[in-house]
C-alpha atoms as a PDB file:
ATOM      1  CA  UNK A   1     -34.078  28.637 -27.428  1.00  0.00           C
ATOM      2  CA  UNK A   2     -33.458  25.181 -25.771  1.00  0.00           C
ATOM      3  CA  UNK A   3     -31.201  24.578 -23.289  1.00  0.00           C
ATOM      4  CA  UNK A   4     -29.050  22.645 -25.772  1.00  0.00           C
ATOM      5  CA  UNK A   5     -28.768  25.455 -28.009  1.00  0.00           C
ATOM      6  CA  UNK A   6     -27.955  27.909 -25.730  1.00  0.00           C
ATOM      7  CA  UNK A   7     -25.288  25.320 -24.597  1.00  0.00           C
ATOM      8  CA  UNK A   8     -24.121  24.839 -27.947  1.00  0.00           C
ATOM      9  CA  UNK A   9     -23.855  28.927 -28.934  1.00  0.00           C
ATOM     10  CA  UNK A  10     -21.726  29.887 -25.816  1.00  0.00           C
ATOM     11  CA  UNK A  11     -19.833  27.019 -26.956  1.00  0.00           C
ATOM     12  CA  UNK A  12     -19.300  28.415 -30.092  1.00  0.00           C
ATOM     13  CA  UNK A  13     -18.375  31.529 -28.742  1.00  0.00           C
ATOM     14  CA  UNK A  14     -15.557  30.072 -27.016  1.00  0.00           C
ATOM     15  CA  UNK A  15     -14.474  28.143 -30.050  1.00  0.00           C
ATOM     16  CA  UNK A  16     -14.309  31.085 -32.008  1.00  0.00           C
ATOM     17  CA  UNK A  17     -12.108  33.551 -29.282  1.00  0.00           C
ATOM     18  CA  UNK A  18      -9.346  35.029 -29.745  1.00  0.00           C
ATOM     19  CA  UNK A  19      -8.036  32.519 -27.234  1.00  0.00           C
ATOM     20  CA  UNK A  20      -5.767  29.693 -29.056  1.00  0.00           C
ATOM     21  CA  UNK A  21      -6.166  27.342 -26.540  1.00  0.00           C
ATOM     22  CA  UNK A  22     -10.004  27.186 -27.090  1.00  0.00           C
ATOM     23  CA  UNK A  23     -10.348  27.250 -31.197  1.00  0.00           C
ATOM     24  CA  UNK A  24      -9.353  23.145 -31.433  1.00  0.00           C
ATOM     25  CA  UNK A  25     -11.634  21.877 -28.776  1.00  0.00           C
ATOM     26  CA  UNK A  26     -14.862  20.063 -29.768  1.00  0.00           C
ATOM     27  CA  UNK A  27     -18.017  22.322 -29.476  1.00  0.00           C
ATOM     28  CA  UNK A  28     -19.809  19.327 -27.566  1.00  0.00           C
ATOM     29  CA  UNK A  29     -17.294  19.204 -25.542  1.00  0.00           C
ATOM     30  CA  UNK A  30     -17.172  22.567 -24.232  1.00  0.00           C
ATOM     31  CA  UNK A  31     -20.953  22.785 -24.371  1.00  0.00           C
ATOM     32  CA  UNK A  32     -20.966  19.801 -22.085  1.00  0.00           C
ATOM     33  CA  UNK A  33     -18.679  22.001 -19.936  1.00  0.00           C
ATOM     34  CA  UNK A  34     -20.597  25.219 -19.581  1.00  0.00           C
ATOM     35  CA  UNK A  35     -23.603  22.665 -18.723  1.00  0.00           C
ATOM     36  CA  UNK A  36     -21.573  21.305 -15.827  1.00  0.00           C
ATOM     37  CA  UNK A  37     -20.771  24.862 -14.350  1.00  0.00           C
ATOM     38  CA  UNK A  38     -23.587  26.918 -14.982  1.00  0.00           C
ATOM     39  CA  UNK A  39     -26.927  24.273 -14.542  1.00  0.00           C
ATOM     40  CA  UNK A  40     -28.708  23.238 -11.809  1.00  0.00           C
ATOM     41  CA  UNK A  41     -27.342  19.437 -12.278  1.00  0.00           C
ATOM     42  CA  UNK A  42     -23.964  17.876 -12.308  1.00  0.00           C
ATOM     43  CA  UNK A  43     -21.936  15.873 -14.464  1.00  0.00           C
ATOM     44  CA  UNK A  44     -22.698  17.604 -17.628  1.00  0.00           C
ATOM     45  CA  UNK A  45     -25.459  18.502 -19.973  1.00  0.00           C
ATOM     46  CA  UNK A  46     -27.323  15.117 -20.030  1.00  0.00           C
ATOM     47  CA  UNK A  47     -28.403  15.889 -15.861  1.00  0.00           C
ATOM     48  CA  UNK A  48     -28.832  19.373 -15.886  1.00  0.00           C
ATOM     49  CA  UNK A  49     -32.259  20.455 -15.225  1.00  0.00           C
ATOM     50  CA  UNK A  50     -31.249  23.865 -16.822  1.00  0.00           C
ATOM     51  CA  UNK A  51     -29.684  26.891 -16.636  1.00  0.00           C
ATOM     52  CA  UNK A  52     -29.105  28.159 -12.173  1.00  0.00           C
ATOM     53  CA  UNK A  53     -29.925  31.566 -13.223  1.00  0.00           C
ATOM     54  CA  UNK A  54     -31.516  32.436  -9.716  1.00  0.00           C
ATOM     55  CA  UNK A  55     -27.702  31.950  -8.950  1.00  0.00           C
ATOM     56  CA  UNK A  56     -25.974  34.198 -11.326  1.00  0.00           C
ATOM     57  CA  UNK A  57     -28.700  36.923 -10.484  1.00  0.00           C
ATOM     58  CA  UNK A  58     -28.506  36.195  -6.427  1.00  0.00           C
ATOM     59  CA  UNK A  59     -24.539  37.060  -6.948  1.00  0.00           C
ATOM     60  CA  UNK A  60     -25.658  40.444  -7.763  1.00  0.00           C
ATOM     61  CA  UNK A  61     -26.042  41.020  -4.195  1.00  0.00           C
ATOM     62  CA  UNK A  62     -22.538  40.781  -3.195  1.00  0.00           C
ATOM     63  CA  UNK A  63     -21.184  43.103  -5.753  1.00  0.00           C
ATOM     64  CA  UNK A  64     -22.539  46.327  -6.804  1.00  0.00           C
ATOM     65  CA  UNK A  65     -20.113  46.281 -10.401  1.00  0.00           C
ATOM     66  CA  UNK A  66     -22.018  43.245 -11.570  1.00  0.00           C
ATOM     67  CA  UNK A  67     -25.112  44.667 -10.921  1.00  0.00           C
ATOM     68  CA  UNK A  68     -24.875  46.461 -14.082  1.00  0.00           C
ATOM     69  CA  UNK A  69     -23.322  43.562 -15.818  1.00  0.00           C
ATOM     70  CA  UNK A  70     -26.071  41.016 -15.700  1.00  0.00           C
ATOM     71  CA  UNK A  71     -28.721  43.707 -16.023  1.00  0.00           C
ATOM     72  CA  UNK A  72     -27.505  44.479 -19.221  1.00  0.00           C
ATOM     73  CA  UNK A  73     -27.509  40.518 -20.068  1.00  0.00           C
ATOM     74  CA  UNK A  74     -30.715  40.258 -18.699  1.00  0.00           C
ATOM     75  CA  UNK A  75     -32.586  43.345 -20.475  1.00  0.00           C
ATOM     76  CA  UNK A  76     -33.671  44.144 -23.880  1.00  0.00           C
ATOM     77  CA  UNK A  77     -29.747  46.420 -24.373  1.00  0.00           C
ATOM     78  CA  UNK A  78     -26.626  45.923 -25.416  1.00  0.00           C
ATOM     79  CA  UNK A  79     -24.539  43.282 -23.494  1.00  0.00           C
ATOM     80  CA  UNK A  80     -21.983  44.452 -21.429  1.00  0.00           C
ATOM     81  CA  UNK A  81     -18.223  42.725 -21.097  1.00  0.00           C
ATOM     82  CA  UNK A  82     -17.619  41.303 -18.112  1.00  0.00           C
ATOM     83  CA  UNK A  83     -13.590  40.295 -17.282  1.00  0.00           C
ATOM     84  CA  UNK A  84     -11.990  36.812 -16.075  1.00  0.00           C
ATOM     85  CA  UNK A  85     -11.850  38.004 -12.115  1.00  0.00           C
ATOM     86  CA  UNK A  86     -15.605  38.979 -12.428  1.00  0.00           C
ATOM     87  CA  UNK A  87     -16.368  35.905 -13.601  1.00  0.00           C
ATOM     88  CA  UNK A  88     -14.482  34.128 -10.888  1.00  0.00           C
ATOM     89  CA  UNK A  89     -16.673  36.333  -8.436  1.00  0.00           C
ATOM     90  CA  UNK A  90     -19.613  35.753 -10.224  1.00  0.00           C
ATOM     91  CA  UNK A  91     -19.413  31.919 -10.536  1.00  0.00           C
ATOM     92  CA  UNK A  92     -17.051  31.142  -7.924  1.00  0.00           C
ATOM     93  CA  UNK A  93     -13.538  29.846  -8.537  1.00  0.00           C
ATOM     94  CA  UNK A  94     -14.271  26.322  -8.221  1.00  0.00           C
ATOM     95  CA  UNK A  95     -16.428  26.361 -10.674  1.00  0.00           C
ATOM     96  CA  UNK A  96     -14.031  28.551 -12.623  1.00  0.00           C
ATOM     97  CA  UNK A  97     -11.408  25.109 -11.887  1.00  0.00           C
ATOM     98  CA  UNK A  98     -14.122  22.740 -12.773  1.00  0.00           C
ATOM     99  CA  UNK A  99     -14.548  24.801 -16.507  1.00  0.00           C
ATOM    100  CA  UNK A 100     -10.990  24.473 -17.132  1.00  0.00           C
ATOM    101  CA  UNK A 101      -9.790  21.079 -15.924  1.00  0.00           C
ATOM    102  CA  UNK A 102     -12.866  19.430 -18.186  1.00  0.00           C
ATOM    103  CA  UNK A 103     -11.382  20.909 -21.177  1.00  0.00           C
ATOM    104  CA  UNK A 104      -8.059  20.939 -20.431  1.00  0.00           C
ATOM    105  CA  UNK A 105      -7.660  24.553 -20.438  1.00  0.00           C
ATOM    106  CA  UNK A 106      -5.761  26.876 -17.402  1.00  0.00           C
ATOM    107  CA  UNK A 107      -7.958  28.839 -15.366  1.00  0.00           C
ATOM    108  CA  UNK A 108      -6.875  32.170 -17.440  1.00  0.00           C
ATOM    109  CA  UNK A 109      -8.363  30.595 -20.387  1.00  0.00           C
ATOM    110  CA  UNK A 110     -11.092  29.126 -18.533  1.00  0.00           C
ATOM    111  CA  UNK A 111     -11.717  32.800 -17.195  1.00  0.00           C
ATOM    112  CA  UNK A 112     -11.682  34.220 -20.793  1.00  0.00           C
ATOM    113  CA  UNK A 113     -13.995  31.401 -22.387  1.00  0.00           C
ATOM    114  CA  UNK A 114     -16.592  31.997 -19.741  1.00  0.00           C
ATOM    115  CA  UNK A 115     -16.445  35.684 -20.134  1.00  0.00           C
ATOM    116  CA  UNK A 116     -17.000  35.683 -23.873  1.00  0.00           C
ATOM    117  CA  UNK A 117     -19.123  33.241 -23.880  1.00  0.00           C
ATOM    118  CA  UNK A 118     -21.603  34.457 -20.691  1.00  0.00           C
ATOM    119  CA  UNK A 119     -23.048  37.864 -21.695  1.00  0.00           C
ATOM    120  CA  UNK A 120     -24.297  36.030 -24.665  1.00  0.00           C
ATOM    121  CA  UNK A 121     -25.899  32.657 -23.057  1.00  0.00           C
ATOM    122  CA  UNK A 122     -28.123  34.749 -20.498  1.00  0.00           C
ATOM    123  CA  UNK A 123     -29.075  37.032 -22.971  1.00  0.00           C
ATOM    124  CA  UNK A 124     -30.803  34.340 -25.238  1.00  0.00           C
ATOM    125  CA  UNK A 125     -32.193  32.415 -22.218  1.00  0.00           C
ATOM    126  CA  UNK A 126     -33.778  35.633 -20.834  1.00  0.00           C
ATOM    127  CA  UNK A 127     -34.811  36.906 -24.285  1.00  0.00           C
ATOM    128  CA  UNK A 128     -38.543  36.888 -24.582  1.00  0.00           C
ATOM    129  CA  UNK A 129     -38.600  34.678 -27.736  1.00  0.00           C
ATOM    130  CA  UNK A 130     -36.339  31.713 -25.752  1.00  0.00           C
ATOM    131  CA  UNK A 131     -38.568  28.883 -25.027  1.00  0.00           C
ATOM    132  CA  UNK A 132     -36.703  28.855 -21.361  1.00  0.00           C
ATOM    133  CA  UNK A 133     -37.249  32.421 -20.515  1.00  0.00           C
ATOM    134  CA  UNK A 134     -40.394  31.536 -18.140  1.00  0.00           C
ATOM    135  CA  UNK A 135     -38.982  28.260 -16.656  1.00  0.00           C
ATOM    136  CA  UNK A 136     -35.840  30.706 -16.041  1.00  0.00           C
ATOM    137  CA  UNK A 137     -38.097  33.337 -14.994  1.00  0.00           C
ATOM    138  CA  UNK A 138     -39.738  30.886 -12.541  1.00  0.00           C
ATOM    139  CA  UNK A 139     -37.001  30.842 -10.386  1.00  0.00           C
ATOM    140  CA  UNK A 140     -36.947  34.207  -9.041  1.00  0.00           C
ATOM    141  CA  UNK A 141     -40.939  34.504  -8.922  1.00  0.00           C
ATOM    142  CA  UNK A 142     -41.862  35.334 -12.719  1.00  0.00           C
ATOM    143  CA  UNK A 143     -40.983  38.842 -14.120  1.00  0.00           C
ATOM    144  CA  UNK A 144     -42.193  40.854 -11.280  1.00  0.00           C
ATOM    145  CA  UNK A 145     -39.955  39.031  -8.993  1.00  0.00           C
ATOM    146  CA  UNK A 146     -36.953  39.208 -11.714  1.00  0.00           C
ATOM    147  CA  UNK A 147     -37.271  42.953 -12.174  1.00  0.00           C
ATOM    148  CA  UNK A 148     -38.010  43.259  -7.927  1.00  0.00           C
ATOM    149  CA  UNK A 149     -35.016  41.445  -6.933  1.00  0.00           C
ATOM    150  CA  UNK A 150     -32.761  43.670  -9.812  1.00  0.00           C
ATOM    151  CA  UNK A 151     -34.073  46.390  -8.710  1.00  0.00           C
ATOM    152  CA  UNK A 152     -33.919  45.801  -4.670  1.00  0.00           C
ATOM    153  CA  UNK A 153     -29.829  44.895  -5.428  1.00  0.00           C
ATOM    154  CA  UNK A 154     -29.734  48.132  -7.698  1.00  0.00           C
ATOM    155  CA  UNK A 155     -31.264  50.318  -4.610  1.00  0.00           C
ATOM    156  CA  UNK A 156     -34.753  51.050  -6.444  1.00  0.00           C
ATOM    157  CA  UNK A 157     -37.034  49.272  -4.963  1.00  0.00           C
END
């Protein structure tokens, strides 16, 4: 999968929530969004370089409950939920702030969108059949590195 496209299904996530505030906004426009927060660019999806997963996975460091979390997104399993205020800790709340004021949205909502819409945008960029798994994969030192950093924060290693 293409960055674009993985842009473009969390955004569709969002758009179909359970969250009213989310179902009327543009899917471009919230893809352009989740580009903004969670690349390695800024101002939205036309400068980012692609998804900062070295970030989301260096976060598991400072918290042992999202270990599990983004393990689950990040291996073959299901996906596991992750809520608003782990989001906030996982992404930061500025970037939480930045999500929301884009689309207009309060940081509750902003929470929600990015915690639907998460689990299911690293899955697909780490799954083995996305065309950005090894640029992803690249940033923490290839699959070796990937499954030695998990399992250093998990304890293992």
């Amino acid at each position: 999968m293409e960055l674009m496209d993985l842009l473009n299904l969390g955004a569709k996530v969002i758009q179909g929530n359970s969250d009213d505030t989310t179902t009327g906004i543009d899917v471009g426009s919230i893809a352009s969004a989740l580009g903004s927060v969670l690349g390695n660019g800024s101002e939205g999806v036309q400068e980012t370089k692609g998804l900062d997963i070295s970030s989301i996975i260096a976060a598991l460091a400072s918290s042992g409950a999202l270990q599990k979390i983004v393990t689950s997104w990040v291996g073959s399993g299901e996906n596991e939920a992750i809520s608003g205020d782990q989001v906030t800790e996982l992404l930061g709340s500025d970037k939480v702030k930045e999500f929301a004021s884009q689309l207009g949205l309060s940081e509750d909502s902003a929470k929600g969108a990015l915690a639907d819409a998460l689990p299911q945008i690293i899955d697909k960029a780490t799954n083995e059949d996305s065309s950005l798994a090894s640029s992803l994969l690249e940033q923490v030192g290839g699959i070796n590195g990937a499954m030695d950093m998990l399992g250093k924060f998990m304890g293992k290693a």
